[in-house]
Protein backbone atom coordinates (compact mmCIF):
# COMPACT_ATOMS: atom_id res chain seq x y z
CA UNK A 1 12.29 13.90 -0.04
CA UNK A 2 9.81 13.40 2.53
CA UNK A 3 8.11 10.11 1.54
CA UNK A 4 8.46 7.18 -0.35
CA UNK A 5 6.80 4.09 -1.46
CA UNK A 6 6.93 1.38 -3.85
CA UNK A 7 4.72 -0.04 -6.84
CA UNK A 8 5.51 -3.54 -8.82
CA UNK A 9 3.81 -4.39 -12.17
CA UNK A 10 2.85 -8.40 -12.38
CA UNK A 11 1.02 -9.14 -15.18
CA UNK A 12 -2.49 -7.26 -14.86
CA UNK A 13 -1.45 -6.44 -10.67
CA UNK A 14 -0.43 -3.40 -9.10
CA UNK A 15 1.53 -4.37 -5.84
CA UNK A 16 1.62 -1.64 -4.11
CA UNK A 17 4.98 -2.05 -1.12
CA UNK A 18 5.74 -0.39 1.98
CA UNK A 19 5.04 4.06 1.80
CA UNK A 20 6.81 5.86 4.83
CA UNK A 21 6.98 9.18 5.54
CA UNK A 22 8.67 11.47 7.65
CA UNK A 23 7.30 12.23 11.15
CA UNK A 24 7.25 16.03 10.78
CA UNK A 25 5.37 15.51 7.44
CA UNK A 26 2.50 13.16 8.19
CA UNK A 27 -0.96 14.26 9.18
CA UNK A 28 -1.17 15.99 6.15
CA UNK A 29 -2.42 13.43 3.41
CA UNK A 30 1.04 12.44 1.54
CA UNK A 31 0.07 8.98 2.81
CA UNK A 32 -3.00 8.95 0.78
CA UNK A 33 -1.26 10.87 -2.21
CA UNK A 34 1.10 7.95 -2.60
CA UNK A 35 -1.62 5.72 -2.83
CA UNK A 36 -3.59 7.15 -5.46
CA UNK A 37 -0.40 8.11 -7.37
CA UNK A 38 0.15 4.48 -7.59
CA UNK A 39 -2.41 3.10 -8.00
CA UNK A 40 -3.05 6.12 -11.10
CA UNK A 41 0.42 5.00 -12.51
CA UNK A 42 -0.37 0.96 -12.45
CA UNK A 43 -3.69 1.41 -14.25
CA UNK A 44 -1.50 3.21 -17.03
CA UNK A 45 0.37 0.67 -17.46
CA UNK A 46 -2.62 -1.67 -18.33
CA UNK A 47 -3.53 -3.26 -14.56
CA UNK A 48 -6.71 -4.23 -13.42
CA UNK A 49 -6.19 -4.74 -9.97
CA UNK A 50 -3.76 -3.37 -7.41
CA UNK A 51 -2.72 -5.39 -4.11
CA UNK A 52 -1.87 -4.00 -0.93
CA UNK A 53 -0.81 -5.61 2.28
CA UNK A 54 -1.03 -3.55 5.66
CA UNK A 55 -1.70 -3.78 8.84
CA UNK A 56 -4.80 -3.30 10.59
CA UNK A 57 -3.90 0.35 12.17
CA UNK A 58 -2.83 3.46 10.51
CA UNK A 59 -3.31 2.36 6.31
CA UNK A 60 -5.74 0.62 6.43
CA UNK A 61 -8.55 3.46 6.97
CA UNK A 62 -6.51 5.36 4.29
CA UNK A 63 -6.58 2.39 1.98
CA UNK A 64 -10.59 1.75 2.75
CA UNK A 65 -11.35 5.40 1.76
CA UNK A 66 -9.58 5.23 -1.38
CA UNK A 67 -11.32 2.00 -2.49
CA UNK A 68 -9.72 -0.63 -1.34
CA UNK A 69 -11.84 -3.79 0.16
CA UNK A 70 -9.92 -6.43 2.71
CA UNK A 71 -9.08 -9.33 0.35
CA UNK A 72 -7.74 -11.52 3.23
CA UNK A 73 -6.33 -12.03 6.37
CA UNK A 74 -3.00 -13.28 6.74
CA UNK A 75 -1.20 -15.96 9.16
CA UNK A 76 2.09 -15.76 10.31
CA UNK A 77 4.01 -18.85 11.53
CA UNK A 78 6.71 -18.71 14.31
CA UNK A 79 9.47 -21.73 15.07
CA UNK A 80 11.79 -21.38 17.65
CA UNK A 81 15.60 -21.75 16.77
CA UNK A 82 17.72 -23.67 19.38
């Protein structure tokens, strides 16, 4: 194996999780493969829409050329812990 990545069904949304793959293996579009792979095998199963959270570096060009539009932008919180 020399990538991986996840894909939830919620009602009529694809949630597409983390991908990885390997270091000797990228460069060469398996990224992008998992992607559409998931996003072929969601709308099989009847969804509409498929979600994606990334950050703003390395997926998200990836995710823009295969049709994916920024929904939102998230926030993230900190608290300190005595």
């Amino acid at each position: 194996m020399v990538g991986a990545a996840e894909l939830t069904l919620d009602g009529a949304v694809g949630k597409l999780w983390g991908s990885a793959v390997l270091p000797a293996w990228r460069a060469r579009g398996l990224c992008r493969q998992l992607v559409q792979r998931r996003a072929t095998a969601a709308h099989r199963h009847g969804v509409r829409h498929c979600l994606v959270k990334a950050r703003v570096g390395t997926p998200s060009p990836i995710l823009r050329q295969g049709g994916f539009a920024q929904l939102a932008t998230e926030v993230c919180y900190r608290r300190e812990l005595a």
